[in-house]
C-alpha atoms as a PDB file:
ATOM      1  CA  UNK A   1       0.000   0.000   0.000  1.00  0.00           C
ATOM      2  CA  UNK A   2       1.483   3.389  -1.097  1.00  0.00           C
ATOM      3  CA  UNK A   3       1.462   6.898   1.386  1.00  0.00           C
ATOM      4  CA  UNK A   4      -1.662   7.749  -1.793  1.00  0.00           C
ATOM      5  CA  UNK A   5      -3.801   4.560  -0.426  1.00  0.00           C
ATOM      6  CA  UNK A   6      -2.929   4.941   2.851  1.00  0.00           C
ATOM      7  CA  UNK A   7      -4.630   8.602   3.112  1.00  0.00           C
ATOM      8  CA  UNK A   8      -7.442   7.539   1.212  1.00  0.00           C
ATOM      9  CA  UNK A   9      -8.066   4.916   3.471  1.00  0.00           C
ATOM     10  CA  UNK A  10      -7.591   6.953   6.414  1.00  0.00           C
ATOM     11  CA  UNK A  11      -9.716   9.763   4.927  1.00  0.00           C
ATOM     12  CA  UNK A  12     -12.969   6.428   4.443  1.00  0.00           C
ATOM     13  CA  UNK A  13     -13.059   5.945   7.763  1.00  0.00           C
ATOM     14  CA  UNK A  14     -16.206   7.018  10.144  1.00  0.00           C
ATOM     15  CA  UNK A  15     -14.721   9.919  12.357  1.00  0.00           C
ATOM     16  CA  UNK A  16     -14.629   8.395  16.127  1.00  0.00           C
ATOM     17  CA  UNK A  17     -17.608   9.174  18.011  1.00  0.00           C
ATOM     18  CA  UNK A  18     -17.247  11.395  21.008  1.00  0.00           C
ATOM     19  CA  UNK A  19     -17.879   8.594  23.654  1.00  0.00           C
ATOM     20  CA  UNK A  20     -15.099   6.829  22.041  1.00  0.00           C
ATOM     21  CA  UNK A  21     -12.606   9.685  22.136  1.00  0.00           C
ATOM     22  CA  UNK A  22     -13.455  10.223  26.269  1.00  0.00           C
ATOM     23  CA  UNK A  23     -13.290   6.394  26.976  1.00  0.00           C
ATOM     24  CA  UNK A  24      -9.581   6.742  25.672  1.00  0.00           C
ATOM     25  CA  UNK A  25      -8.815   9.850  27.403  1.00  0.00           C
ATOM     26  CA  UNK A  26     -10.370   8.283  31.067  1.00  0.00           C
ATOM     27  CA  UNK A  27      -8.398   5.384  30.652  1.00  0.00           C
ATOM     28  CA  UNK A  28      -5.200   7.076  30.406  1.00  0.00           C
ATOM     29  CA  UNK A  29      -5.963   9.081  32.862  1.00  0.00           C
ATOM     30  CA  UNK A  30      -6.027   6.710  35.028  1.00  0.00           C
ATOM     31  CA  UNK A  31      -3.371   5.273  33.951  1.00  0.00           C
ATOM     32  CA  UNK A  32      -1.015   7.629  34.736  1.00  0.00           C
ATOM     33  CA  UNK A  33      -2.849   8.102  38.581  1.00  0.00           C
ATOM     34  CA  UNK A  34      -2.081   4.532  38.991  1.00  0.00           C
ATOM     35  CA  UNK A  35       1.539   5.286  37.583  1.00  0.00           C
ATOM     36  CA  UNK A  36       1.886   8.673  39.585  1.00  0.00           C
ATOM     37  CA  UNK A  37       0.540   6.777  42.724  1.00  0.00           C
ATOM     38  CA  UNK A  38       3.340   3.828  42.340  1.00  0.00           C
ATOM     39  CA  UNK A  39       5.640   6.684  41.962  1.00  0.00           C
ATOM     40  CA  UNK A  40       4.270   8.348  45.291  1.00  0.00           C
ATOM     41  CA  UNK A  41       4.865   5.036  47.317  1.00  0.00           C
ATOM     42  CA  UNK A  42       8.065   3.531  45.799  1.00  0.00           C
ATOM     43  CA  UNK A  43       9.649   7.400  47.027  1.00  0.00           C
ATOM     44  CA  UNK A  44       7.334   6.961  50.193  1.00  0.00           C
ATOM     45  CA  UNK A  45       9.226   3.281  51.078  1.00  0.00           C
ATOM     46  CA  UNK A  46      12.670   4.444  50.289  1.00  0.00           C
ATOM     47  CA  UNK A  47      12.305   7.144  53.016  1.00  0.00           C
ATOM     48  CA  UNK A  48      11.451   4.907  55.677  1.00  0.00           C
ATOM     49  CA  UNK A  49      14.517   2.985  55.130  1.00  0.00           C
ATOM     50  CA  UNK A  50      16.959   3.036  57.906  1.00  0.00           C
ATOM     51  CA  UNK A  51      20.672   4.890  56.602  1.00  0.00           C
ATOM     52  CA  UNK A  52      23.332   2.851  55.636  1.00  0.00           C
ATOM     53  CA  UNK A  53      26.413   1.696  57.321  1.00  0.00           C
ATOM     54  CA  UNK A  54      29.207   3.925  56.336  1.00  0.00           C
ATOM     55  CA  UNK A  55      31.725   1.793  54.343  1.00  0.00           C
ATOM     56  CA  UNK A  56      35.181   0.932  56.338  1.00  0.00           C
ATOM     57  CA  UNK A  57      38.332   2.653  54.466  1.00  0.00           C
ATOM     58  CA  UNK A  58      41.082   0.857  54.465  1.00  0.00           C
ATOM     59  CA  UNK A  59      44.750   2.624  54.910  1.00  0.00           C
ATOM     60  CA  UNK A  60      47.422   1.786  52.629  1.00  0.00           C
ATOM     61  CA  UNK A  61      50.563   0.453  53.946  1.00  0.00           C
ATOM     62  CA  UNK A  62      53.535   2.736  55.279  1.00  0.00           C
ATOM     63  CA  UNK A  63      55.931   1.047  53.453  1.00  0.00           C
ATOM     64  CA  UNK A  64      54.030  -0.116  50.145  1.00  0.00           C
ATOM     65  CA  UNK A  65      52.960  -3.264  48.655  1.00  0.00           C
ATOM     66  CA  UNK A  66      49.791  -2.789  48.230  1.00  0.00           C
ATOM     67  CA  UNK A  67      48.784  -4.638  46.076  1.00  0.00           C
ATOM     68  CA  UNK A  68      46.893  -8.106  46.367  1.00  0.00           C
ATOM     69  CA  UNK A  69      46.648 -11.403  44.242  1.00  0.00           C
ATOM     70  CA  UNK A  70      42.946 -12.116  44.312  1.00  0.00           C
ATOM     71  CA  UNK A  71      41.044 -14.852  42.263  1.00  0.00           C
ATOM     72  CA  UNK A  72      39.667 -11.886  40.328  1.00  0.00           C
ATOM     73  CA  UNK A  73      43.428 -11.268  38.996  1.00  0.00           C
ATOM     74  CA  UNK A  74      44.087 -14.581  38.519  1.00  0.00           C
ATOM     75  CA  UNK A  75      41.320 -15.454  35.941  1.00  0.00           C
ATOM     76  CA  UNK A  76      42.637 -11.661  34.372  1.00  0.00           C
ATOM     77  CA  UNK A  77      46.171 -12.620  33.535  1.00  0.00           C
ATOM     78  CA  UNK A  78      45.075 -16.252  32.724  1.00  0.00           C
ATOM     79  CA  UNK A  79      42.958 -14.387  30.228  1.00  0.00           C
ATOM     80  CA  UNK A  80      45.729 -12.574  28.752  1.00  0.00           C
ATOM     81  CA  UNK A  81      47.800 -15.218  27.992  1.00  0.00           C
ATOM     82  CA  UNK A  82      48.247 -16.013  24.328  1.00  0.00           C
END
C-alpha cells in the first residue's frame, strides 16, 4: 500500500464518536494516577529505610605493597595469555 492509499483509506473511515474519544482519554488518565501513585509510594518506602552503614576505608601500607593477588586477577592474567 502506497502513502496515496494509505490517506485515502484513512480519509474512508467514520470519524470516532465522542464517547469513544473520552473512553480513551479516562483510561489514560487513570493510567497515569495509577503510575503517579506507584511513583508516590516507591519514594514513600525508600524514606522509611533506615541509613546505611558507612563503608570501612582501608589505609594503605607505610611502606608499600599494596597490592593483592585475588582470584579476580588470577582469571585476568590467565585471560591474557596467548
Amino acid at each position: 500500500m502506497n502513502n496515496t492509499e494509505q490517506a485515502r483509506a484513512v480519509a474512508a473511515q467514520p470519524p470516532r464518536s465522542d464517547a469513544a474519544v473520552a473512553s480513551r482519554r479516562s483510561m489514560l488518565f487513570g493510567a497515569s494516577a495509577v503510575a503517579a501513585g506507584a511513583a508516590a509510594l516507591a519514594v514513600a518506602s525508600r524514606s522509611s529505610l533506615p541509613a546505611p552503614a558507612s563503608p570501612t576505608v582501608q589505609t594503605a601500607p607505610e611502606k608499600g605493597g599494596g597490592y593483592r593477588v585475588t582470584p579476580h586477577n588470577l582469571h585476568y592474567y590467565a585471560t591474557t595469555l596467548v
